[in-house]
C-alpha atoms as a PDB file:
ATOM      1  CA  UNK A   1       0.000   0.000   0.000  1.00  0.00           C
ATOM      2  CA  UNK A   2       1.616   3.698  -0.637  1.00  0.00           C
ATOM      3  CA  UNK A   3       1.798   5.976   1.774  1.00  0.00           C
ATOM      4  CA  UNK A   4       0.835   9.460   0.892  1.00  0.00           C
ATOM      5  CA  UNK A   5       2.720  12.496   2.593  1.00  0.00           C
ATOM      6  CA  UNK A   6       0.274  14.251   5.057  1.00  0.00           C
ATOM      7  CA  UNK A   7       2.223  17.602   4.920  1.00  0.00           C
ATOM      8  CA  UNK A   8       2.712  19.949   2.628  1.00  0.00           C
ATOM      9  CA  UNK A   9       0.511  21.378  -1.049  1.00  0.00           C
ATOM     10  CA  UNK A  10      -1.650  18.280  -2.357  1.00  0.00           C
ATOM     11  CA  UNK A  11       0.438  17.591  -5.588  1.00  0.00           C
ATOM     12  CA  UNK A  12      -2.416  18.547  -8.499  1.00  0.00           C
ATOM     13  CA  UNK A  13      -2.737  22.032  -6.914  1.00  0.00           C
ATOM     14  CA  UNK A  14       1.180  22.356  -7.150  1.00  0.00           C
ATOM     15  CA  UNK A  15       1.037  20.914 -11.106  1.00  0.00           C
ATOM     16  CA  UNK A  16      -2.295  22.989 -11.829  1.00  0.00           C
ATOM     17  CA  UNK A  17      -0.328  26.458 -10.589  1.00  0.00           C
ATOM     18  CA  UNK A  18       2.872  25.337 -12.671  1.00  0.00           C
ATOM     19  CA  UNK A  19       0.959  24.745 -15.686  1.00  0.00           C
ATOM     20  CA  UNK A  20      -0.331  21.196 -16.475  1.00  0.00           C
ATOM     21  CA  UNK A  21      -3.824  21.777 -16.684  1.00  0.00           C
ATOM     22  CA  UNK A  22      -6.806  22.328 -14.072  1.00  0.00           C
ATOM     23  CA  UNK A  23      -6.697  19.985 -11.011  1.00  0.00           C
ATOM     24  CA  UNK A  24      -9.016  17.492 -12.713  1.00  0.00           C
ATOM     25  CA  UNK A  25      -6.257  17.063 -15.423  1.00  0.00           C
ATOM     26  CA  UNK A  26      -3.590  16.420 -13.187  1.00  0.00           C
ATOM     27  CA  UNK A  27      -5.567  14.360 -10.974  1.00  0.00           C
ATOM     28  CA  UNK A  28      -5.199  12.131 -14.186  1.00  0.00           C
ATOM     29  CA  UNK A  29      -1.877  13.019 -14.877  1.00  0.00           C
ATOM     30  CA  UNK A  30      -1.235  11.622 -11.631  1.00  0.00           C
ATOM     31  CA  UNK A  31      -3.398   8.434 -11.496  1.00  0.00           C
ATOM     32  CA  UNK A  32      -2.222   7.584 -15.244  1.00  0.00           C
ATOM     33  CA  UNK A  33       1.470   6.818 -12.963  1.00  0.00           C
ATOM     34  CA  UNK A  34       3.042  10.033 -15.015  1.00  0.00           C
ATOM     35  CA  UNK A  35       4.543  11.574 -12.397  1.00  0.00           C
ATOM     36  CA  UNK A  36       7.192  10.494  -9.840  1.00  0.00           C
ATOM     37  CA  UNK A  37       8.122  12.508  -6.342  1.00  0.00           C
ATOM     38  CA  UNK A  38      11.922  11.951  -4.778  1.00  0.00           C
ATOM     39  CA  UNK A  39      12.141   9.081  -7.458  1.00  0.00           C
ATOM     40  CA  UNK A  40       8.916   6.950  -6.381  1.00  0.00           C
ATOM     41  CA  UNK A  41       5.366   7.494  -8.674  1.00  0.00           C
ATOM     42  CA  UNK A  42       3.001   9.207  -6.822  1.00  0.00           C
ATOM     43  CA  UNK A  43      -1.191   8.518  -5.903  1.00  0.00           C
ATOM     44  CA  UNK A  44      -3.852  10.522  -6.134  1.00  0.00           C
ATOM     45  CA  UNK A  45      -3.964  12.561  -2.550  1.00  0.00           C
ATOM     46  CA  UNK A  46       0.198  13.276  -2.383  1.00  0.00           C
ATOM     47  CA  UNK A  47       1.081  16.200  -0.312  1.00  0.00           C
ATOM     48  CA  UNK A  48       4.532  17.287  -1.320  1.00  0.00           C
ATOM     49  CA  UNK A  49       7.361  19.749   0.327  1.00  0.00           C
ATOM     50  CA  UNK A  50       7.931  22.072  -3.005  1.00  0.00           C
ATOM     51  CA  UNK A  51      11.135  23.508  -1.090  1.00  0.00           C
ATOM     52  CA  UNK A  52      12.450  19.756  -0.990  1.00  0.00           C
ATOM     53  CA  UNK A  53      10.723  17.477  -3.004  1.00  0.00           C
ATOM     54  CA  UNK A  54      11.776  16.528  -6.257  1.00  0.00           C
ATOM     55  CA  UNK A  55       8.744  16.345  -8.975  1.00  0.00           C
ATOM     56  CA  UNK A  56       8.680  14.681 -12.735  1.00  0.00           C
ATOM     57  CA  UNK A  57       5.967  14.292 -15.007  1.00  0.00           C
ATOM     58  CA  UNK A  58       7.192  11.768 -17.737  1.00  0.00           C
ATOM     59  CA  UNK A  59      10.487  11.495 -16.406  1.00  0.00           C
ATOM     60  CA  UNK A  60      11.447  15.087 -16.610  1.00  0.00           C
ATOM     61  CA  UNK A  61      11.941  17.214 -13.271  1.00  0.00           C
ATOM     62  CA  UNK A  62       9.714  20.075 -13.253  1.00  0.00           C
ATOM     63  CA  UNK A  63      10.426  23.277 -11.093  1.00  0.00           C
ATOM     64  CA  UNK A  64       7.190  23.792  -8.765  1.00  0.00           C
ATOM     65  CA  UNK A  65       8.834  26.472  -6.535  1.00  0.00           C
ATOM     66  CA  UNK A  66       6.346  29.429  -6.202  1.00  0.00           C
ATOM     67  CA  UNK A  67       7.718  32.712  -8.387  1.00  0.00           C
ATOM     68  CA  UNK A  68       9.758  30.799 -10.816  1.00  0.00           C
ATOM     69  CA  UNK A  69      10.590  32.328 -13.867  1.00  0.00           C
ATOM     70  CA  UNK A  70      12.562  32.140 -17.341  1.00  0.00           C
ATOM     71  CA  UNK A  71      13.620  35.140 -19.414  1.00  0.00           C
ATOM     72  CA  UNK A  72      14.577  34.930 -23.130  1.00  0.00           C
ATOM     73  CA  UNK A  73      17.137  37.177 -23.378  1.00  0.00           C
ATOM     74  CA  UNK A  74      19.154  38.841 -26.873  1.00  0.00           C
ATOM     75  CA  UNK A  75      22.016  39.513 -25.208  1.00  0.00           C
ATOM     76  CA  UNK A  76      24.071  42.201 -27.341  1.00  0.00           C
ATOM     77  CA  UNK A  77      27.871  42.629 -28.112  1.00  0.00           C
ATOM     78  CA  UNK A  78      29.294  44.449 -24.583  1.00  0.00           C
ATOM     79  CA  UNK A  79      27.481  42.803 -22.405  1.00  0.00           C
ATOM     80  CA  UNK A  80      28.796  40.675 -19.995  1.00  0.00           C
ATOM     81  CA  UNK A  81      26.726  37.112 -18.566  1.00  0.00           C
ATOM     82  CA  UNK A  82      27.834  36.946 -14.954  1.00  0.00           C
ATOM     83  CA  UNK A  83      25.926  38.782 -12.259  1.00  0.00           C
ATOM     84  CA  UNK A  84      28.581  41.859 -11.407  1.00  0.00           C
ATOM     85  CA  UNK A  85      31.544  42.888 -13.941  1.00  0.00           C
ATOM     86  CA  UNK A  86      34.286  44.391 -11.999  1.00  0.00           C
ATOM     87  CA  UNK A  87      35.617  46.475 -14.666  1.00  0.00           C
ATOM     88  CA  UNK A  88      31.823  48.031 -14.841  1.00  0.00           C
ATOM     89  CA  UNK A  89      30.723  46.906 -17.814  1.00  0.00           C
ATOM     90  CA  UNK A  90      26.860  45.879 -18.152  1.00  0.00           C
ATOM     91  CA  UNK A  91      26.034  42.595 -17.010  1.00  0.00           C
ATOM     92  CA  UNK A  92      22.681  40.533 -18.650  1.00  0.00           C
ATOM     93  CA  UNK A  93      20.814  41.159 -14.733  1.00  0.00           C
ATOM     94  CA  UNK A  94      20.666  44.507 -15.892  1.00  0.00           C
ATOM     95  CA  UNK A  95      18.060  43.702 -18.729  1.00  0.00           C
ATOM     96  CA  UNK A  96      15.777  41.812 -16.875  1.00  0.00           C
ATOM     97  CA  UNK A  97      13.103  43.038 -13.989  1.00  0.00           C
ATOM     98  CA  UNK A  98      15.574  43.064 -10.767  1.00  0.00           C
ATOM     99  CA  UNK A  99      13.305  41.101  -8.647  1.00  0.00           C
ATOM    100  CA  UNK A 100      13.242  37.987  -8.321  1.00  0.00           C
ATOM    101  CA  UNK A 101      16.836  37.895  -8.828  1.00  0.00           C
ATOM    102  CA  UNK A 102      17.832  35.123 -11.530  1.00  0.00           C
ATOM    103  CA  UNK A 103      21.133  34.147 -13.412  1.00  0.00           C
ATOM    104  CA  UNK A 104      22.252  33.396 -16.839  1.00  0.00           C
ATOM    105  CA  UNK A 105      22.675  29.505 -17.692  1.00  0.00           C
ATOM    106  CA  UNK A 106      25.628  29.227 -19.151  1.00  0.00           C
ATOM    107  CA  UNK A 107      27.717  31.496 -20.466  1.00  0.00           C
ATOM    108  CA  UNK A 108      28.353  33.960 -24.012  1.00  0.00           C
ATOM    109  CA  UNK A 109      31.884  35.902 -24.149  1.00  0.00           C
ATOM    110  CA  UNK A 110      31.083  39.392 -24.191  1.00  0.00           C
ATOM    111  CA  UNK A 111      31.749  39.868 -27.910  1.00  0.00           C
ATOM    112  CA  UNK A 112      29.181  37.343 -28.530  1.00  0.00           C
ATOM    113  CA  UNK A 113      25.555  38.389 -28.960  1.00  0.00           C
ATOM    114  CA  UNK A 114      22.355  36.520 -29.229  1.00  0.00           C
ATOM    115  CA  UNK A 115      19.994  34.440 -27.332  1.00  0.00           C
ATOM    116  CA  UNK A 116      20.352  33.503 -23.827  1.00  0.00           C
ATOM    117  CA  UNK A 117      18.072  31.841 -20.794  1.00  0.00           C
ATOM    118  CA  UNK A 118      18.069  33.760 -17.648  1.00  0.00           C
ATOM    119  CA  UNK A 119      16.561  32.474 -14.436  1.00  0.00           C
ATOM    120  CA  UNK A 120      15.989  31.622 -10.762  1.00  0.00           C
ATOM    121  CA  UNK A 121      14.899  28.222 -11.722  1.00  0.00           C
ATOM    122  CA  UNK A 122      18.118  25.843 -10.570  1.00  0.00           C
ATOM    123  CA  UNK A 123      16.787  22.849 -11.796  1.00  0.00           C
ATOM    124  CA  UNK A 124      16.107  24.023 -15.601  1.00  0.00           C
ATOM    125  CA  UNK A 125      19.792  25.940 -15.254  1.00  0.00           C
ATOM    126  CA  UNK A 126      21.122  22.656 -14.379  1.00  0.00           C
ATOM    127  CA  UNK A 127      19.425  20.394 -17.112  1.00  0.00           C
ATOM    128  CA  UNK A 128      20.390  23.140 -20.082  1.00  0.00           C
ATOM    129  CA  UNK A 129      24.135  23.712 -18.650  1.00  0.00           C
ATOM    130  CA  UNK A 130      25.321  20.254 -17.681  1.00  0.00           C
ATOM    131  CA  UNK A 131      27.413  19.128 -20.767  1.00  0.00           C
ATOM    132  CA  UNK A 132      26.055  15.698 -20.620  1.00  0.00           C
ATOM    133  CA  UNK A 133      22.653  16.813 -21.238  1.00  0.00           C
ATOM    134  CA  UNK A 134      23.835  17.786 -24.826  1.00  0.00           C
ATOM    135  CA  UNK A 135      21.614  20.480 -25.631  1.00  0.00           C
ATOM    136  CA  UNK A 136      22.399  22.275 -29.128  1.00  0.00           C
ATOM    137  CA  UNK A 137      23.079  25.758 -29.648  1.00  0.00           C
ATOM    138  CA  UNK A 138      22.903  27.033 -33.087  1.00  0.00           C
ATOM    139  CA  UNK A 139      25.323  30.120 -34.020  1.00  0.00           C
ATOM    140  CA  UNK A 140      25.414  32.159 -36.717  1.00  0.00           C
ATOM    141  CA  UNK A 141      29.217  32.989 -37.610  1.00  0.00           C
ATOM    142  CA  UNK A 142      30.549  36.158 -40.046  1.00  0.00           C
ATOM    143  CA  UNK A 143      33.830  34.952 -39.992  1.00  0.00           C
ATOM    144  CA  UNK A 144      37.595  35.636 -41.953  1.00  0.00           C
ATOM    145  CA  UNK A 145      37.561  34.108 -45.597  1.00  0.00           C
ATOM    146  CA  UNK A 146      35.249  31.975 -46.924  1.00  0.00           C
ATOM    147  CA  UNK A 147      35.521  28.149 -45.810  1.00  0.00           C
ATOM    148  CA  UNK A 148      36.544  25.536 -48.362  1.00  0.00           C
ATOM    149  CA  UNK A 149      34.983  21.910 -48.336  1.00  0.00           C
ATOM    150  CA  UNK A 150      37.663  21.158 -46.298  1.00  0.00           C
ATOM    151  CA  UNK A 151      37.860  23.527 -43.726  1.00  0.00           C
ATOM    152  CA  UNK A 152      33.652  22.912 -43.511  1.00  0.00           C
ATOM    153  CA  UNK A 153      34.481  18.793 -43.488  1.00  0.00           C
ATOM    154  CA  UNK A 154      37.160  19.432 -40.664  1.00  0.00           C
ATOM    155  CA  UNK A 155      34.727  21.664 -38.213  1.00  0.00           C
ATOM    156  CA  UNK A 156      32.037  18.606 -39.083  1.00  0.00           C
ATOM    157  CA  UNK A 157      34.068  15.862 -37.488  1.00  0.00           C
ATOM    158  CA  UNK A 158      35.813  17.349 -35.107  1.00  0.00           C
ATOM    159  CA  UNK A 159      39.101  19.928 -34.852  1.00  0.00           C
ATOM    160  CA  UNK A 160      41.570  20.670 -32.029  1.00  0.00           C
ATOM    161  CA  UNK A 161      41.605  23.752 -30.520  1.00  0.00           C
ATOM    162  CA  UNK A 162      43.715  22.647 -27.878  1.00  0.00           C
ATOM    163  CA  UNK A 163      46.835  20.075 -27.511  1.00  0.00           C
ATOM    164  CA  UNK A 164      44.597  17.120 -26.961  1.00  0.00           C
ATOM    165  CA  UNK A 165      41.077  18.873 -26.935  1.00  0.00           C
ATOM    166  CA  UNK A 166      39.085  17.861 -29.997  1.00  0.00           C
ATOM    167  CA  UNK A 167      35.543  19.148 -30.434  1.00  0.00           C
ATOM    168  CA  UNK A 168      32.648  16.516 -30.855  1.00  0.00           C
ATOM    169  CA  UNK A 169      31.479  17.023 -34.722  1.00  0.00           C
ATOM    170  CA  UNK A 170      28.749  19.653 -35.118  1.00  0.00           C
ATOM    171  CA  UNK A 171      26.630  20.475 -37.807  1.00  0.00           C
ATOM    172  CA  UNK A 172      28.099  23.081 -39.980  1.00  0.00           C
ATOM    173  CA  UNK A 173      26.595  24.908 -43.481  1.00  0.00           C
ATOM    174  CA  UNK A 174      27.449  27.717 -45.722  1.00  0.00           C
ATOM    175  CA  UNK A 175      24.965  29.926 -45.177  1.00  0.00           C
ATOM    176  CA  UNK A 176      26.928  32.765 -47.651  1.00  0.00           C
ATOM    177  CA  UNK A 177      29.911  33.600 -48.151  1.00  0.00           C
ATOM    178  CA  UNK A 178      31.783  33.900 -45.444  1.00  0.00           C
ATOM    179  CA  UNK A 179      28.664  32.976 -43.296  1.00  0.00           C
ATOM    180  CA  UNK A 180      28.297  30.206 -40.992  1.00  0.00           C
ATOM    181  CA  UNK A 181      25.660  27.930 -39.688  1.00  0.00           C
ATOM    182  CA  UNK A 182      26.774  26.027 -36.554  1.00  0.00           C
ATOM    183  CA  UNK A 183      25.513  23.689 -33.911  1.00  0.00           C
ATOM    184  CA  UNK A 184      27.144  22.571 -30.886  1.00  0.00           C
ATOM    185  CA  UNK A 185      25.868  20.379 -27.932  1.00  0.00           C
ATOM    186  CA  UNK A 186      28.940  20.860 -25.953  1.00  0.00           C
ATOM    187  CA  UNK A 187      29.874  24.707 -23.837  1.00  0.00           C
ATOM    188  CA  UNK A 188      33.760  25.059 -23.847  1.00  0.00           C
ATOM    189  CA  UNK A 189      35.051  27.980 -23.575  1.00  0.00           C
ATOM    190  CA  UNK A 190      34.966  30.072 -26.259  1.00  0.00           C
ATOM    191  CA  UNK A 191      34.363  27.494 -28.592  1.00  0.00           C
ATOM    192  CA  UNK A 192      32.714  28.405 -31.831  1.00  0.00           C
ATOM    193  CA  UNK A 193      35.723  31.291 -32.133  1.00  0.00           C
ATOM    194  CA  UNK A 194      37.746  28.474 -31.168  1.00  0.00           C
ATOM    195  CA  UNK A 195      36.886  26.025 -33.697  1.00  0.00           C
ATOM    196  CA  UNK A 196      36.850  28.590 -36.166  1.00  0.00           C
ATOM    197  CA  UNK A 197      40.444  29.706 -35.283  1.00  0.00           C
ATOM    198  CA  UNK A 198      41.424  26.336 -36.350  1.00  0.00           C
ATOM    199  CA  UNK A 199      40.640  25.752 -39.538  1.00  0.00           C
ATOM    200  CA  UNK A 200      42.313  29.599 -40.171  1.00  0.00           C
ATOM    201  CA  UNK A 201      38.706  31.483 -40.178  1.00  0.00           C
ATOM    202  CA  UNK A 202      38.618  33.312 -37.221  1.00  0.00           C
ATOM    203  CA  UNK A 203      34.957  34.855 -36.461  1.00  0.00           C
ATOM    204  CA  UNK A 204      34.446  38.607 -37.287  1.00  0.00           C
ATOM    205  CA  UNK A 205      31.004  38.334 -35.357  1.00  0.00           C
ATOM    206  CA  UNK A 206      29.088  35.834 -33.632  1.00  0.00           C
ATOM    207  CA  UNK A 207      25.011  34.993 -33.068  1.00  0.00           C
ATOM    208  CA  UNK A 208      23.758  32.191 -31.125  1.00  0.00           C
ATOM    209  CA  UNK A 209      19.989  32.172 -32.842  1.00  0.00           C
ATOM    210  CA  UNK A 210      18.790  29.089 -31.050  1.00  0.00           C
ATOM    211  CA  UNK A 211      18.977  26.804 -27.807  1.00  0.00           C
ATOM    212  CA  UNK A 212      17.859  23.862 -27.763  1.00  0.00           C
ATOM    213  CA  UNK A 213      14.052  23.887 -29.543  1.00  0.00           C
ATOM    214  CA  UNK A 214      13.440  28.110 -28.801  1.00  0.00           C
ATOM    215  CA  UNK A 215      14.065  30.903 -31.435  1.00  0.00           C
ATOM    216  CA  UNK A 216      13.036  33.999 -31.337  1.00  0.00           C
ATOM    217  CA  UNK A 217      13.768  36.031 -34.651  1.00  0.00           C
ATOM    218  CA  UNK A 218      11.997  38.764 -33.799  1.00  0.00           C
ATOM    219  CA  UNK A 219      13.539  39.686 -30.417  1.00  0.00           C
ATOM    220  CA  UNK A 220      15.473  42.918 -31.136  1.00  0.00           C
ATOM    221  CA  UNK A 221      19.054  43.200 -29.062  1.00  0.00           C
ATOM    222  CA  UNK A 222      18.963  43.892 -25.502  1.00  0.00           C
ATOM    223  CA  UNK A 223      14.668  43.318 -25.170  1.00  0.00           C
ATOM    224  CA  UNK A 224      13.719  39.958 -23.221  1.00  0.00           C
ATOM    225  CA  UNK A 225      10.669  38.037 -23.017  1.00  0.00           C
ATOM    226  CA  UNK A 226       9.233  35.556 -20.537  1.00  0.00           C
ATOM    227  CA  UNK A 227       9.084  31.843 -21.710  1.00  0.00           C
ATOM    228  CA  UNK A 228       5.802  29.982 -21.409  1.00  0.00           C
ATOM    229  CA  UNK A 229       5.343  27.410 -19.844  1.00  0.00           C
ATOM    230  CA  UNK A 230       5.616  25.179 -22.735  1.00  0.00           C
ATOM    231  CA  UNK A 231       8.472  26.474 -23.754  1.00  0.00           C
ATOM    232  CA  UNK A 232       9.837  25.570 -20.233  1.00  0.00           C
ATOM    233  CA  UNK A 233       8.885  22.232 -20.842  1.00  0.00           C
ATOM    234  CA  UNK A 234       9.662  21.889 -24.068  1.00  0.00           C
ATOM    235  CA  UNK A 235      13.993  22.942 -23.256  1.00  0.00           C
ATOM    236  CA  UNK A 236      13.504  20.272 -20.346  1.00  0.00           C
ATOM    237  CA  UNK A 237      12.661  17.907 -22.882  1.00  0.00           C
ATOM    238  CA  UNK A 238      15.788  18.633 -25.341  1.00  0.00           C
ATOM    239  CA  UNK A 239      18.092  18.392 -22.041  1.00  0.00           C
ATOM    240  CA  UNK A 240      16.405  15.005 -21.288  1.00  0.00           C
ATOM    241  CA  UNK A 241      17.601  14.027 -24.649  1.00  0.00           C
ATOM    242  CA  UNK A 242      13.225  12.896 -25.299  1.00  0.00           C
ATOM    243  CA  UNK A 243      12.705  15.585 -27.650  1.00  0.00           C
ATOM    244  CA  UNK A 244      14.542  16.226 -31.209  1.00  0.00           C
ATOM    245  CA  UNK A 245      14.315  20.274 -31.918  1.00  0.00           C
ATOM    246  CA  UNK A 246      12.400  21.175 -35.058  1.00  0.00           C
ATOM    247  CA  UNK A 247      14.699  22.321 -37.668  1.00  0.00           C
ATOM    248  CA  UNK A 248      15.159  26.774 -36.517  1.00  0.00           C
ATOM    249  CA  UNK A 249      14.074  29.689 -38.979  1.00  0.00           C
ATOM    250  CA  UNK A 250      17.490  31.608 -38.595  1.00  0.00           C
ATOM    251  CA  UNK A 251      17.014  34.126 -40.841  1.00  0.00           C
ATOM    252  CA  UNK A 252      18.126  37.306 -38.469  1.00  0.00           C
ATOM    253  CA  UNK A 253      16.073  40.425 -37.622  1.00  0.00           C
ATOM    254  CA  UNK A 254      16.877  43.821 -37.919  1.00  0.00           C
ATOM    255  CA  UNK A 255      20.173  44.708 -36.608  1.00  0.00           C
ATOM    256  CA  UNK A 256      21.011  41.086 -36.275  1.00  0.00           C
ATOM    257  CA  UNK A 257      22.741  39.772 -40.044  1.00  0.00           C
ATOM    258  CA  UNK A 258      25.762  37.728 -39.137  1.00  0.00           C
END
């Protein structure tokens, strides 16, 4: 027999104010076995702890803390992604509403502009940032030249761009001369430049236009926008490796050719 928490929210108010539906719906969420508390599927009548507890519906975790939130940012060139810059440049915190205070998952070099998640939610920051999770990032790269067969072959399969540091192949196109499409699933440092260095095309300027299944064409430099909640989902998904993005409409906005 299960034993159903006494304390604490009852768990279809907690999935009804994050999104999945009215109570009735996740009432059947729940009795359909779809979602799992602290690792063990839950019954109809759970009471969970959302400061502690751990929730998943289909196997990925889902962030029930009241006052969560997840900005879409277009981060432009000269800003900086960490929360203070010492030198006093601007830092991507400065975009955003300044409560609740959030943070930038992952990182872009300061040179680098484009799209960006910024958030207070720890458990979607850690699903997108973890390298293992493999979620892509498409980049649009104005870079030095224009790339041979060769040179696009090489950043394919792999290229060193350190003494025993070889990239894992990404998917690279022409998208003009001297005009890049790339995708990456890893987050070394600096490593579109980096990659680019090495096969003697260094980048002129860089645009990350997608991560994981979001793209936002339309979101001018420096403006943000709140993710729904599907969209939440939907970058949990691509970091639980269970969803394949659809192929991205790159084509940049104004103020935002590569």
């Amino acid at each position: 027999m299960s034993v159903v928490a006494s304390e604490g929210e009852r768990l279809q108010k907690v999935l009804a104010r994050v999104g999945f539906g009215s109570r009735r719906s996740c009432d059947e969420i729940i009795a359909a076995g779809r979602v799992r508390v602290n690792g063990t599927t839950a019954v109809l009548g759970r009471r969970v702890d959302v400061a502690r507890d751990v929730v998943e519906v289909d196997g990925r975790p889902v962030g029930v803390l009241p006052g969560l939130v997840a900005y879409l940012v277009n981060k432009p060139a000269g800003v900086v992604t960490s929360a203070s810059d010492p030198d006093g440049r601007p830092v991507i915190v400065d975009l955003v509403p300044a409560s609740p205070r959030v943070f930038s998952v992952g990182r872009l070099d300061v040179a680098t502009e484009g799209l960006i998640v910024v958030t207070n939610d720890g458990q979607l920051a850690q699903l997108l940032a973890h390298p293992s999770h493999g979620v892509d990032k498409e980049y649009l790269a104005e870079v030095v030249g224009d790339p041979g067969p060769a040179a696009l072959r090489a950043l394919r399969d792999g290229v060193e761009i350190e003494p025993g540091v070889v990239t894992a192949p990404a998917k690279v196109s022409r998208r003009g001369p001297g005009v890049l499409r790339i995708v990456i699933h890893e987050g070394r440092y600096r490593q579109v430049r980096r990659m680019c260095d090495a096969v003697g095309h260094p980048v002129r300027r860089l645009v990350r236009t997608r991560i994981g299944p979001i793209s936002d064409p339309h979101l001018r430099p420096g403006a943000w926008r709140l993710l729904d909640i599907d969209e939440v989902r939907s970058l949990t998904a691509s970091a639980s490796g269970s969803a394949v993005p659809a192929e991205a409409d790159v084509s940049p906005g104004p103020g935002r050719s590569a």
